[in-house]
N, C-alpha and C. Protein backbone atom coordinates (compact mmCIF):
# COMPACT_ATOMS: atom_id res chain seq x y z
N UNK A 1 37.52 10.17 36.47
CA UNK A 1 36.23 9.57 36.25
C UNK A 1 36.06 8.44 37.27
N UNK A 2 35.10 8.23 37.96
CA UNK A 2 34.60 7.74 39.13
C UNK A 2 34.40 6.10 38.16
N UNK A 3 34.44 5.35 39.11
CA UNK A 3 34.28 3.57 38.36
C UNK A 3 32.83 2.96 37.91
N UNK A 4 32.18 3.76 38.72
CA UNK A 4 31.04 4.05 38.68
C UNK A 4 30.22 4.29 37.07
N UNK A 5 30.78 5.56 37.17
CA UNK A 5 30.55 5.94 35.38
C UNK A 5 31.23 5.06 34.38
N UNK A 6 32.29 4.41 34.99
CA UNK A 6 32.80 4.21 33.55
C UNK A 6 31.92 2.37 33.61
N UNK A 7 31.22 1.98 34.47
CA UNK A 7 30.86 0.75 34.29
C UNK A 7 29.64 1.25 33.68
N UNK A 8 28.71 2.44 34.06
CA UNK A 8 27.61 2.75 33.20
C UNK A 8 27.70 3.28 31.80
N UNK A 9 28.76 3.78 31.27
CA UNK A 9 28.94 3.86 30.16
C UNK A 9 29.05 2.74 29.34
N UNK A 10 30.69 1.97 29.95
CA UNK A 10 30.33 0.54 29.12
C UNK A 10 29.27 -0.38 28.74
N UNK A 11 28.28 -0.15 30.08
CA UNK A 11 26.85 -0.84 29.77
C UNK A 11 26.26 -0.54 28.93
N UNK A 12 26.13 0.96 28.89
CA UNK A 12 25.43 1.59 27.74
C UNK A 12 25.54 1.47 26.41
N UNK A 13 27.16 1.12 26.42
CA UNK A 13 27.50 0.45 24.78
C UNK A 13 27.43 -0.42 24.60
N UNK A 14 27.95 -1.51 25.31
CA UNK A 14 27.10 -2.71 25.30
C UNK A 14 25.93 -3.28 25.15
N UNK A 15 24.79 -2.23 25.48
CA UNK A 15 23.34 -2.09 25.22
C UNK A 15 22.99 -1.47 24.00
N UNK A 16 23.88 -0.65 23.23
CA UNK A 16 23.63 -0.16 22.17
C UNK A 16 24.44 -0.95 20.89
N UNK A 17 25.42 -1.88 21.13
CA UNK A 17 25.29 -2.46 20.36
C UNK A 17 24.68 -4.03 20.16
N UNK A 18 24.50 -4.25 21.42
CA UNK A 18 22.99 -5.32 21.22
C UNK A 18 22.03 -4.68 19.90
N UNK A 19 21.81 -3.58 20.58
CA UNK A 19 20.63 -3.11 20.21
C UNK A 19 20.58 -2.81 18.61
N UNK A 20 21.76 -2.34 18.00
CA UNK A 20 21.43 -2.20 16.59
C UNK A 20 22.26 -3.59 15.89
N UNK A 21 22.89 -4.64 16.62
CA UNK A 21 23.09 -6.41 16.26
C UNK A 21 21.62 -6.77 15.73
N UNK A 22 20.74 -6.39 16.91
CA UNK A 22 19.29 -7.16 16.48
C UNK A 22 18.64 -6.64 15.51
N UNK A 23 18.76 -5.53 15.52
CA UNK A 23 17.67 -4.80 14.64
C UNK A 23 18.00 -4.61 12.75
N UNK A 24 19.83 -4.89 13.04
CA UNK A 24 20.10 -5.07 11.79
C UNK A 24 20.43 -6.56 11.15
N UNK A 25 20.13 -7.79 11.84
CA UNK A 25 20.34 -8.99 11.77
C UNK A 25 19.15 -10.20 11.30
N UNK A 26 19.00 -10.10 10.30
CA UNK A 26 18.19 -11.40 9.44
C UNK A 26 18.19 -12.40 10.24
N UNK A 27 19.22 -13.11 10.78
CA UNK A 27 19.26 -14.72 11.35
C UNK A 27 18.46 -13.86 12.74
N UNK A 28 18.65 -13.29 13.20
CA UNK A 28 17.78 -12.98 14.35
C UNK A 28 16.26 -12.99 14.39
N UNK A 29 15.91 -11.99 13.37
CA UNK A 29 14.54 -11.81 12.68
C UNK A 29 13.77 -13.16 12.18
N UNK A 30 14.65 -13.82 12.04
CA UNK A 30 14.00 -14.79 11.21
C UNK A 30 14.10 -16.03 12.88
N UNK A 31 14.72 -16.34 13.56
CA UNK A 31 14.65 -16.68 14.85
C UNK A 31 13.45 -16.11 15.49
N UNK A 32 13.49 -14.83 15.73
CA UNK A 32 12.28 -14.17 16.40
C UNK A 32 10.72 -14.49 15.63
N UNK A 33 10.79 -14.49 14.71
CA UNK A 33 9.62 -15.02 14.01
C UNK A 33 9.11 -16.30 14.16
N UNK A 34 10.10 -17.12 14.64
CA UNK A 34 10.39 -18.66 14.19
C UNK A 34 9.39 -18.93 15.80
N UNK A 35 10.14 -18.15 16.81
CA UNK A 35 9.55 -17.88 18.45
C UNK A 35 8.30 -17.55 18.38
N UNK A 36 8.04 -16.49 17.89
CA UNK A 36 6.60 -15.88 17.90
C UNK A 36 5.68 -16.17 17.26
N UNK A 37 6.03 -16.85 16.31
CA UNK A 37 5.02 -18.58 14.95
C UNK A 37 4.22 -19.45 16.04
N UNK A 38 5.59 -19.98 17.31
CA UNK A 38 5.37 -20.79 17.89
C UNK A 38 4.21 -20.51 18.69
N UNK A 39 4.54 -18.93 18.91
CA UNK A 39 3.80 -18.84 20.40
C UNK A 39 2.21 -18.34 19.77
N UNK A 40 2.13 -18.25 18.67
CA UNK A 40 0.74 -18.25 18.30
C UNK A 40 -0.21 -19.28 18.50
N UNK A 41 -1.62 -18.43 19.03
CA UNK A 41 -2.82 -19.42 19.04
C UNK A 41 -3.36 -20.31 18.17
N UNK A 42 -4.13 -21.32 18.37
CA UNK A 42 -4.61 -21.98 17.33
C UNK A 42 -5.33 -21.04 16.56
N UNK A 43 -6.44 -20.93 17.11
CA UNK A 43 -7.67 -19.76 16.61
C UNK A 43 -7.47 -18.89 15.89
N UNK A 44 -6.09 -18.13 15.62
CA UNK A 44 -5.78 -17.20 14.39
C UNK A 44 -5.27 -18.00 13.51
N UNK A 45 -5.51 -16.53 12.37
CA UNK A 45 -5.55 -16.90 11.05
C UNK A 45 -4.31 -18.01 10.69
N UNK A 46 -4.55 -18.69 9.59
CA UNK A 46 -3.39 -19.11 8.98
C UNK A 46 -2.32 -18.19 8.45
N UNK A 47 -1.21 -18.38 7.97
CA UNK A 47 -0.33 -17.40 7.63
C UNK A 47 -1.20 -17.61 5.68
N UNK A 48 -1.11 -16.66 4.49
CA UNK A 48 -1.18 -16.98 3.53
C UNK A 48 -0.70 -17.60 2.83
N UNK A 49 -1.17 -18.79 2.24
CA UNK A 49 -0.55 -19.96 1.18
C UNK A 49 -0.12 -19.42 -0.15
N UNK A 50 1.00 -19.62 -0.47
CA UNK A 50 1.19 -19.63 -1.58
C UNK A 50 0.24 -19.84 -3.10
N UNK A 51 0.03 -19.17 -4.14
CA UNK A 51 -0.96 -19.85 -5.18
C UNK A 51 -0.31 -21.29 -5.44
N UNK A 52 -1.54 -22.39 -5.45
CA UNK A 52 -1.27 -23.47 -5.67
C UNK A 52 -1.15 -24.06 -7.53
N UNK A 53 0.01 -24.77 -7.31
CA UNK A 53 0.11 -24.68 -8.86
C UNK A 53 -1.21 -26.29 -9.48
N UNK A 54 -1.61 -26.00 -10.32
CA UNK A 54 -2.61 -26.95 -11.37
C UNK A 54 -1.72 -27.93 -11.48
N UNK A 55 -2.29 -29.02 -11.93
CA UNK A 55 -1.51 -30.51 -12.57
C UNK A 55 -0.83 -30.30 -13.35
N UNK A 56 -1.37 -29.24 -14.14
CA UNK A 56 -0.40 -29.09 -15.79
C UNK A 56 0.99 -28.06 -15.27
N UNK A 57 1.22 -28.09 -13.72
CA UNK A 57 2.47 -27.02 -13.47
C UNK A 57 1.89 -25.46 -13.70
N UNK A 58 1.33 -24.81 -14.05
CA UNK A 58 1.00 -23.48 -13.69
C UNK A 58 0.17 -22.76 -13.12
N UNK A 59 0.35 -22.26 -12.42
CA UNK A 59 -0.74 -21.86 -11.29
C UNK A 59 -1.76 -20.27 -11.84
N UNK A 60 -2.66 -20.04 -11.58
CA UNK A 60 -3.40 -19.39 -12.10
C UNK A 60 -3.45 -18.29 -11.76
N UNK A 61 -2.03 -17.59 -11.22
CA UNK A 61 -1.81 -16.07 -11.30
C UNK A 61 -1.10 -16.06 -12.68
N UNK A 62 -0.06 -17.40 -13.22
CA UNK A 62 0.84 -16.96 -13.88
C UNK A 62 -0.02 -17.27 -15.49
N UNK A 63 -1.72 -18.01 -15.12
CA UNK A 63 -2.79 -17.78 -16.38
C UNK A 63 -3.18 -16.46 -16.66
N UNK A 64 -3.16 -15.49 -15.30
CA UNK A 64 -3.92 -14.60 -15.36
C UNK A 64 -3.47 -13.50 -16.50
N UNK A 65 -1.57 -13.68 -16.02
CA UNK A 65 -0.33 -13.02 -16.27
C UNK A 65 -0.13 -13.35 -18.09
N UNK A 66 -0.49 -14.34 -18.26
CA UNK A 66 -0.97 -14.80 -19.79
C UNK A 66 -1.80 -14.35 -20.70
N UNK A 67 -2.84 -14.36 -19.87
CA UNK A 67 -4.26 -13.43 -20.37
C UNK A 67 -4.14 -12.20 -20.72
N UNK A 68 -3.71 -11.22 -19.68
CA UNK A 68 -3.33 -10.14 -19.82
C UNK A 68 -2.39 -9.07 -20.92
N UNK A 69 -0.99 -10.17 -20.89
CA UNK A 69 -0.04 -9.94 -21.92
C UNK A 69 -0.54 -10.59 -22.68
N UNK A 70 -1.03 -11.44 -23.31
CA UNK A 70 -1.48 -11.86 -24.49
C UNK A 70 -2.73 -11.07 -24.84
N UNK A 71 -3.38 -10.23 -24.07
CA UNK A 71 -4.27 -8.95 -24.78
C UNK A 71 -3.71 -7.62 -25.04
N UNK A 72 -2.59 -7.28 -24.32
CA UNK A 72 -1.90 -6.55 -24.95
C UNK A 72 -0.67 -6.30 -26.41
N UNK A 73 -0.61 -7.44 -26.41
CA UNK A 73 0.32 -7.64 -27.78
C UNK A 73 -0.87 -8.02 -28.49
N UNK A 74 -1.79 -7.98 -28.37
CA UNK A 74 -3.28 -8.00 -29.61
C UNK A 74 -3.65 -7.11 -29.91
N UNK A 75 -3.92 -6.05 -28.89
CA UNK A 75 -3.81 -4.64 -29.21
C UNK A 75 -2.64 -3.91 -29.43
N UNK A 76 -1.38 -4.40 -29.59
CA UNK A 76 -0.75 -3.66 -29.95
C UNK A 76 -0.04 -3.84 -31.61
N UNK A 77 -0.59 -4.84 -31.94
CA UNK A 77 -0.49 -5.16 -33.33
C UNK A 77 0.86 -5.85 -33.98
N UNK A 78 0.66 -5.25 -35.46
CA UNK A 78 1.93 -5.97 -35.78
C UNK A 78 3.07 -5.54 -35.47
N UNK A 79 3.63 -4.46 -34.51
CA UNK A 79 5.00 -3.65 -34.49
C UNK A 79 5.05 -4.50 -33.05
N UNK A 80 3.99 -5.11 -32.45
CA UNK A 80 4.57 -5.74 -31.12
C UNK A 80 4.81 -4.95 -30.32
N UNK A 81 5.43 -5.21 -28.47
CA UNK A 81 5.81 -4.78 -27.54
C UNK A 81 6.92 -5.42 -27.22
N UNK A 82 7.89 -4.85 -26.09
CA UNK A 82 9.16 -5.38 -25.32
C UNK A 82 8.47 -5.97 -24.47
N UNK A 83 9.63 -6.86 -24.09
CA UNK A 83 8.90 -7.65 -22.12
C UNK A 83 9.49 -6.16 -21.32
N UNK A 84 10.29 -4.94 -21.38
CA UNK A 84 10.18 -4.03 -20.72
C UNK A 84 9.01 -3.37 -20.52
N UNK A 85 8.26 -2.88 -22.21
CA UNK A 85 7.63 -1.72 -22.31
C UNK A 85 6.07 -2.61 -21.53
N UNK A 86 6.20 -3.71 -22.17
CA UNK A 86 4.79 -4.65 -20.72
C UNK A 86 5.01 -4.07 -19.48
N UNK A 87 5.89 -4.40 -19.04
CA UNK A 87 6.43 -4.55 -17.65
C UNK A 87 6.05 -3.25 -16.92
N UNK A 88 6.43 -2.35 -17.68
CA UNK A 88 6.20 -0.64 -17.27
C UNK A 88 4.84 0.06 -17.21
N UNK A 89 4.45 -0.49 -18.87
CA UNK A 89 2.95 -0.47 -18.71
C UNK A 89 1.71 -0.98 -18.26
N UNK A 90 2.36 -2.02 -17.16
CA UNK A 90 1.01 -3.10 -16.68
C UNK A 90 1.64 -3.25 -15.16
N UNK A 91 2.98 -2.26 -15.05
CA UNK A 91 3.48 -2.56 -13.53
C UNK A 91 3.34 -4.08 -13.17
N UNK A 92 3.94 -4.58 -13.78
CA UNK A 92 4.34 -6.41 -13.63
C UNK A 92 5.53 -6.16 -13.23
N UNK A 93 5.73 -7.40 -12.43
CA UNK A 93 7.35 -7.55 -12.07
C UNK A 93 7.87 -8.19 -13.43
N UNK A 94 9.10 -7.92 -13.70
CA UNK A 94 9.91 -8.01 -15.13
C UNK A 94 10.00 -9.46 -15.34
N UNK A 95 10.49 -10.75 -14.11
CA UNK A 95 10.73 -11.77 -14.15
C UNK A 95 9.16 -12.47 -14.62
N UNK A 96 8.02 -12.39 -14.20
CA UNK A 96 6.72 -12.77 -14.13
C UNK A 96 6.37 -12.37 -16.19
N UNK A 97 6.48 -11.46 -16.22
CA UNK A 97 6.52 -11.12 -17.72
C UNK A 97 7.29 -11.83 -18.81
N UNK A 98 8.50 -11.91 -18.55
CA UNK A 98 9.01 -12.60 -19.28
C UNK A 98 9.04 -14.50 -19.18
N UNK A 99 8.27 -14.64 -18.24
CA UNK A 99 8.26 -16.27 -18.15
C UNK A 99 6.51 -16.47 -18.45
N UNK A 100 5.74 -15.49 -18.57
CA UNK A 100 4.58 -15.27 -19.11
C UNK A 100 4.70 -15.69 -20.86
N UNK A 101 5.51 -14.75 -21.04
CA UNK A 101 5.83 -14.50 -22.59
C UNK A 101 6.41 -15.87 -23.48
N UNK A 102 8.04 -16.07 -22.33
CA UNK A 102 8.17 -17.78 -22.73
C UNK A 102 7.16 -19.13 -22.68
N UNK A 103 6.17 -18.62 -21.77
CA UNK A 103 4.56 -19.70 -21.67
C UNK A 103 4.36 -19.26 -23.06
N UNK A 104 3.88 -18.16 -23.39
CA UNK A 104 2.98 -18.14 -25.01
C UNK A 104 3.77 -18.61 -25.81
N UNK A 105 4.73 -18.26 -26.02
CA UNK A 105 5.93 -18.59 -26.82
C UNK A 105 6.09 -20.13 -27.22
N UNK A 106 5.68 -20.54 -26.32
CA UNK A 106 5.63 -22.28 -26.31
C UNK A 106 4.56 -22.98 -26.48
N UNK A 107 3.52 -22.09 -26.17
CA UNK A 107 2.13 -22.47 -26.61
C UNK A 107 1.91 -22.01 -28.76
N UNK A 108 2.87 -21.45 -29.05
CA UNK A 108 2.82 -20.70 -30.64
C UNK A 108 2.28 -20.02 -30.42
N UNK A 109 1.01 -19.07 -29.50
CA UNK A 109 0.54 -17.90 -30.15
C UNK A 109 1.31 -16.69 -30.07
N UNK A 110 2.44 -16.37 -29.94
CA UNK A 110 3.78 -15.22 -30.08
C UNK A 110 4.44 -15.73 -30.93
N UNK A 111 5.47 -14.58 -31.40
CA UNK A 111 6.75 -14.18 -32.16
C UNK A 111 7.77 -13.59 -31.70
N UNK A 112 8.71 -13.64 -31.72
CA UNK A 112 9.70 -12.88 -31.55
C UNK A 112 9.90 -12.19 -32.26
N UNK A 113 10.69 -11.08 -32.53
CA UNK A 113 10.96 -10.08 -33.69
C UNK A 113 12.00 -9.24 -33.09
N UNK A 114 12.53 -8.04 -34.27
CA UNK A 114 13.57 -7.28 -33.63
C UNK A 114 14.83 -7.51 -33.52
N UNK A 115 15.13 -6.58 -34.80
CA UNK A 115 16.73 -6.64 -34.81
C UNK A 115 17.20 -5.89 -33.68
N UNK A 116 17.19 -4.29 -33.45
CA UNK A 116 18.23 -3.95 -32.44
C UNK A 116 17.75 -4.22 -30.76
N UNK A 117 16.18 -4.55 -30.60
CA UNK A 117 15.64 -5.02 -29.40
C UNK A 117 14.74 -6.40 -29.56
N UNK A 118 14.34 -6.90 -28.39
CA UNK A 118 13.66 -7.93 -28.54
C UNK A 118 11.67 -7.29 -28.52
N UNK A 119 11.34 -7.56 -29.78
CA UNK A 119 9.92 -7.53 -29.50
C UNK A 119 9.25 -8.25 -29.25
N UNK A 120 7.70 -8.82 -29.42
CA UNK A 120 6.85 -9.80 -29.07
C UNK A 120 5.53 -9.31 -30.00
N UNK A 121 5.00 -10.67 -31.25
CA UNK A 121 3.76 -9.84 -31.41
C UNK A 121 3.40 -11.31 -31.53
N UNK A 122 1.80 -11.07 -31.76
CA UNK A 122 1.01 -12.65 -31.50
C UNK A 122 1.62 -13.19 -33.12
N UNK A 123 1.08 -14.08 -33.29
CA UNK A 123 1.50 -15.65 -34.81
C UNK A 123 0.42 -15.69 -34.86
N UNK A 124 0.25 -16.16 -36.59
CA UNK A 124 -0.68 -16.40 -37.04
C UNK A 124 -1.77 -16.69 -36.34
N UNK A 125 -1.47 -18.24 -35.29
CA UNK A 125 -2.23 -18.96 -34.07
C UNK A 125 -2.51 -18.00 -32.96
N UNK A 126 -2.43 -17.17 -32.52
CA UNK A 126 -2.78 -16.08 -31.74
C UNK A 126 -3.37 -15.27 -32.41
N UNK A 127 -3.41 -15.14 -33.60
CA UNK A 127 -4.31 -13.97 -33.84
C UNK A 127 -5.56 -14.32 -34.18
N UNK A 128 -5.55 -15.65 -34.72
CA UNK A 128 -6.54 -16.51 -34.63
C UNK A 128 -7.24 -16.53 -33.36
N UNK A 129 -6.30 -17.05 -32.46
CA UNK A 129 -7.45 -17.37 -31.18
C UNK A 129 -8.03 -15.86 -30.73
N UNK A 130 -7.01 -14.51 -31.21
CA UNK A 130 -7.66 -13.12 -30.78
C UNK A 130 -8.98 -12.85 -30.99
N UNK A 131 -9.03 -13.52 -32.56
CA UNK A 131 -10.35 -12.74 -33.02
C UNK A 131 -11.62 -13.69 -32.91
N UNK A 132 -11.00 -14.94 -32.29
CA UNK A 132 -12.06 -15.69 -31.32
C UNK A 132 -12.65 -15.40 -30.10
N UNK A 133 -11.57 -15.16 -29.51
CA UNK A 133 -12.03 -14.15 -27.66
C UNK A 133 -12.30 -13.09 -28.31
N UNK A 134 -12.30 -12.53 -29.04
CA UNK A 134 -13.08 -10.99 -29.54
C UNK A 134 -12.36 -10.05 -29.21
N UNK A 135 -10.89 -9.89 -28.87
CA UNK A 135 -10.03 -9.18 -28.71
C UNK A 135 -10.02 -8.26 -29.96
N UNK A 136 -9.42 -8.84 -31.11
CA UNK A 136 -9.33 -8.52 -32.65
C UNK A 136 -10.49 -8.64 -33.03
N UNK A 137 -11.68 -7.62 -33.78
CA UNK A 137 -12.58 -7.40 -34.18
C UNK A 137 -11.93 -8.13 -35.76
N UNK A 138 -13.20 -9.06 -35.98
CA UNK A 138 -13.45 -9.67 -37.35
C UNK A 138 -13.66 -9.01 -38.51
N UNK A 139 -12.78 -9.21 -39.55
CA UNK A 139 -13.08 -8.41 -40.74
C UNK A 139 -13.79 -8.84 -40.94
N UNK A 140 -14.47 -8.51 -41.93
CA UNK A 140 -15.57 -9.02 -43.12
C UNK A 140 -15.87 -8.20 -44.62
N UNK A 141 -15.16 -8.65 -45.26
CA UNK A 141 -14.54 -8.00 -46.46
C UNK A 141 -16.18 -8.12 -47.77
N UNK A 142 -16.23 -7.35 -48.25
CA UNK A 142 -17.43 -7.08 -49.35
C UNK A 142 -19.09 -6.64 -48.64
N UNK A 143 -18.95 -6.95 -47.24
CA UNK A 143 -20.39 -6.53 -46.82
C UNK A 143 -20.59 -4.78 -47.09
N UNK A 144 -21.35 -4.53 -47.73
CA UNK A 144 -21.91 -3.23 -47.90
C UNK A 144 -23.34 -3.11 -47.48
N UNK A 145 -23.49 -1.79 -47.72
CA UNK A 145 -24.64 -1.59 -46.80
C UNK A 145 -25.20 -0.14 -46.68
């Protein structure tokens, strides 16, 4: 083999493992980003902000995330739901659900329940406020008609 080839071969591996160093390397990526942040214009966009959290500490995706699960354990009555079977059925991320749930939980309108799993159904105080937002349709016992 001529010296020739064998210096273009070595190059070649040498170039190929550059090449999959960078492409499989976080501290790089995150360098290259850090470069190309820089080299951006004023005139484009901002990058997207984070939701900003309220005075009272919660920010109003994780109200929204409240709202939501707290209308589903209204409709789902007294047998309650899991923070899984939410999670699955509303495609929430699992962590967001269950720190949703510990918000109600602390506010009283939930329960816990469930011997061999953990359930969730609204308290007295939630079912109250349900059939205020009109979630839970109001009895009204003796009206005939």
């Amino acid at each position: 083999m001529p010296a020739s080839d064998f210096t273009i071969s070595t190059l070649f591996l040498i170039f190929l493992m550059l090449f999959l160093l960078i492409g499989n390397s976080p501290a790089l990526h995150r360098w290259l980003d850090r470069v190309t942040g820089m080299a951006r214009r004023e005139g484009e966009a901002a990058p997207k902000k984070e939701p900003e959290e309220e005075p009272g500490g919660i920010s109003q995706q994780a109200k929204d995330y409240e709202a939501i699960i707290f209308q589903q354990l209204a409709l789902a009555g007294e047998r309650g739901l899991s923070p899984a079977s939410l999670a699955d059925n509303l495609h929430f991320d699992k962590t967001m659900v269950e720190k949703a749930l510990a918000s109600l939980k602390r506010q009283g309108m939930i329960e816990r329940s469930g011997l061999l799993g953990t359930r969730f159904h609204l308290s007295q105080k939630g079912r109250e406020h349900a059939v205020q937002e009109g979630i839970i349709p109001r009895l009204r016992i003796g009206e005939g008609g």
